[in-house]
C-alpha atoms as a PDB file:
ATOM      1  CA  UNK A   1     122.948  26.065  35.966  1.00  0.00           C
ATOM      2  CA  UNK A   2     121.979  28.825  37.880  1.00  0.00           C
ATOM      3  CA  UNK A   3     121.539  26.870  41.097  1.00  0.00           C
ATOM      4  CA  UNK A   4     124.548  28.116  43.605  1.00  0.00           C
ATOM      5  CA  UNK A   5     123.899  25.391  46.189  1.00  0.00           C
ATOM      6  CA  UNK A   6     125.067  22.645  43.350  1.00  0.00           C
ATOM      7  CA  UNK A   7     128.978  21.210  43.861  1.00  0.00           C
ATOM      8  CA  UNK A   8     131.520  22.719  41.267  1.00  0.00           C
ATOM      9  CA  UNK A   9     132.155  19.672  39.139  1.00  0.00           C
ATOM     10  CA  UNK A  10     127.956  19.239  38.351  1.00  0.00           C
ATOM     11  CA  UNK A  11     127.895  22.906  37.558  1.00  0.00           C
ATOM     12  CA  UNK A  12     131.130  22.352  35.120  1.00  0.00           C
ATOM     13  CA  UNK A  13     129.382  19.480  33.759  1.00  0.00           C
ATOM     14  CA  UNK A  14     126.486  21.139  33.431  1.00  0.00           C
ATOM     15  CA  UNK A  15     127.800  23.998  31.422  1.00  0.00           C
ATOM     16  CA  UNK A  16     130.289  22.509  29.188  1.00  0.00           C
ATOM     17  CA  UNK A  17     127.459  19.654  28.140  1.00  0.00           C
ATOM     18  CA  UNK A  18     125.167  22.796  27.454  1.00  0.00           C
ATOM     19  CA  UNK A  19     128.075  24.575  25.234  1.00  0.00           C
ATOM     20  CA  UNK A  20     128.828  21.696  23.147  1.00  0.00           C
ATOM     21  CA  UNK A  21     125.460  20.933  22.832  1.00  0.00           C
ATOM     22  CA  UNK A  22     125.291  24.265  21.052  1.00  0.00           C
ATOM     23  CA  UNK A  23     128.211  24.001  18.715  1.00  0.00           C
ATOM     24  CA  UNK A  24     127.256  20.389  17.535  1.00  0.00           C
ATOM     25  CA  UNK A  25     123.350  21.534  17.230  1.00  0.00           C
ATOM     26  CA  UNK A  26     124.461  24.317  15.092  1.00  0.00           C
ATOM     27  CA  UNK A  27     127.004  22.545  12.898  1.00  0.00           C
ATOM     28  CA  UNK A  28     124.755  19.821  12.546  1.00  0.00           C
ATOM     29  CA  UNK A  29     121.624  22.157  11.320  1.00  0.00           C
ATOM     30  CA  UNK A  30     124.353  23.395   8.782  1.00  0.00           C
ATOM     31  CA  UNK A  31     125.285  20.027   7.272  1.00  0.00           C
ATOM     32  CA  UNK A  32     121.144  18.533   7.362  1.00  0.00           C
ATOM     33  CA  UNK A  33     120.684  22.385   5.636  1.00  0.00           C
ATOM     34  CA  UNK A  34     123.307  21.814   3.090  1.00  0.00           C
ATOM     35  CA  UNK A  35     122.113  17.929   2.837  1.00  0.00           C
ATOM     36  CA  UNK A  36     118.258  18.957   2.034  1.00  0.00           C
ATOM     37  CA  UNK A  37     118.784  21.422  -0.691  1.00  0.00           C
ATOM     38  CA  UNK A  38     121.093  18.656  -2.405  1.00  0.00           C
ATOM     39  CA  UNK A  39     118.370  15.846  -1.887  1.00  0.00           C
ATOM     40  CA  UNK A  40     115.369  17.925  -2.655  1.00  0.00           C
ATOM     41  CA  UNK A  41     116.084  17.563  -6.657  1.00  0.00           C
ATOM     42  CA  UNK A  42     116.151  13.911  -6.876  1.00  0.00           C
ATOM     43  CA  UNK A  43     113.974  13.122  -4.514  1.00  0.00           C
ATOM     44  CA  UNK A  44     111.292  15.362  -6.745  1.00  0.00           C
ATOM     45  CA  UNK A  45     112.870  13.845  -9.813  1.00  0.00           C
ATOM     46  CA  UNK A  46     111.641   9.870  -8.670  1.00  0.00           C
ATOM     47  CA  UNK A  47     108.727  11.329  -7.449  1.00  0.00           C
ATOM     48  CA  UNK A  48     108.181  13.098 -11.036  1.00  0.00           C
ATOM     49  CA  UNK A  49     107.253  16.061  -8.699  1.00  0.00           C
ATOM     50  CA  UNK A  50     109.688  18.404  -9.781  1.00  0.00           C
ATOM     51  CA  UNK A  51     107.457  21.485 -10.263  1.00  0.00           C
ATOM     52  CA  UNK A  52     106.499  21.358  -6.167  1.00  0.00           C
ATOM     53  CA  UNK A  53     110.357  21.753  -5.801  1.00  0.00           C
ATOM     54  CA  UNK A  54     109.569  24.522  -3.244  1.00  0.00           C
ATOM     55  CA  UNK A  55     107.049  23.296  -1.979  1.00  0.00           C
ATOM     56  CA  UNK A  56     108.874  19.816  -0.727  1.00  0.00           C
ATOM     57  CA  UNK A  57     112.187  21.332   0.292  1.00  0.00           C
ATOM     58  CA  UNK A  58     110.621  23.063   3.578  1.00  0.00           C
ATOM     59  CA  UNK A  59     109.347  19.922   5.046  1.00  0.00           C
ATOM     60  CA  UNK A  60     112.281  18.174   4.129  1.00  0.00           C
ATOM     61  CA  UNK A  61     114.200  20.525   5.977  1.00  0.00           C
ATOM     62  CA  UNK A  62     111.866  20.173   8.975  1.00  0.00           C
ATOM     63  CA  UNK A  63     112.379  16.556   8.752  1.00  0.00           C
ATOM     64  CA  UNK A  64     115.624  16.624   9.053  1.00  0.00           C
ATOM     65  CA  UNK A  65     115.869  19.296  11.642  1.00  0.00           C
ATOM     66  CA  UNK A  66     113.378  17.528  13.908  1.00  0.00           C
ATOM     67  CA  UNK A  67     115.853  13.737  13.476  1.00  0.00           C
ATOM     68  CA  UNK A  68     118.935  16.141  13.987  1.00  0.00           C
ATOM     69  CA  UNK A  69     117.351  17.131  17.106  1.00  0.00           C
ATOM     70  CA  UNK A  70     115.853  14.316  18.386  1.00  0.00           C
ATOM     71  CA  UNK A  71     118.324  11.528  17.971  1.00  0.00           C
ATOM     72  CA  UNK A  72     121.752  12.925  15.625  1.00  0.00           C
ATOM     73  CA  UNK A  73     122.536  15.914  18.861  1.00  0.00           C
ATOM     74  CA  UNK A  74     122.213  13.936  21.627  1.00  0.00           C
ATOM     75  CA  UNK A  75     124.361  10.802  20.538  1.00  0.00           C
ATOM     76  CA  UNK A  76     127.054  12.813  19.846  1.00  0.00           C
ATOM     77  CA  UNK A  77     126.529  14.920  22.927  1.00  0.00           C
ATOM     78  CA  UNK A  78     126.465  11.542  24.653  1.00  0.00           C
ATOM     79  CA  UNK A  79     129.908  10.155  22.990  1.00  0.00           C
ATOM     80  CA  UNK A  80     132.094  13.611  22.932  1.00  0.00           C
ATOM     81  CA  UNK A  81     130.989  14.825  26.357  1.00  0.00           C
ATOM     82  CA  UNK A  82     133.237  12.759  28.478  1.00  0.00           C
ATOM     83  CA  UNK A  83     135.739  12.597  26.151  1.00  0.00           C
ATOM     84  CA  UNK A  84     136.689  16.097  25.564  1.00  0.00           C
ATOM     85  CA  UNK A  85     135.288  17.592  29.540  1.00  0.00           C
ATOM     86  CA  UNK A  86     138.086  14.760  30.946  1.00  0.00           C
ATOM     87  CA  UNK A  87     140.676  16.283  28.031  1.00  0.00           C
ATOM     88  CA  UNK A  88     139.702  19.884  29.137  1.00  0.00           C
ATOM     89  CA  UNK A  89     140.151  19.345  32.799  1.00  0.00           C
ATOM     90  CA  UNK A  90     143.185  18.076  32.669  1.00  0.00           C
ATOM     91  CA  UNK A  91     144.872  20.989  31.374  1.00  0.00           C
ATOM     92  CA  UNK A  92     143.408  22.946  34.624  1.00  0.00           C
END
């Protein structure tokens, strides 16, 4: 992005795919969050594991930050960005 030498449209590209990248990665951390602490309890209960509660709700929250990152982000990135960059230049 900080390449001068690039045409405007890639730079535009460039930066609006890096801001909505942003504001799905952090609404989508949010929702996994608010998912893990709500699946930690029965997951521990069939796993008659319920007294390493804490210990199992850390790496489920890894888990699901690491699949939020690697595949949930960047499909949505990859459906909205065209979508929404050819709605937002239009009203230029």
């Amino acid at each position: 992005m900080m390449d001068k030498k690039q045409d405007k449209p890639s730079r535009k590209y460039a930066a609006f795919r890096e801001g909505l990248t942003g504001a799905v990665a952090i609404v989508c951390y949010l929702i996994t969050d608010n998912l893990v602490e709500k699946m930690a309890v029965p997951f521990c209960k069939k796993a008659n594991m319920l007294d390493r509660l804490p210990e199992v709700k850390p790496v489920l929250s890894l888990f699901s930050v690491s699949l939020s990152a690697l595949f949930i982000i960047p499909m949505i990135c990859n459906f909205a960005t065209k979508p929404l960059l050819d709605k937002f230049s239009k009203k230029q």
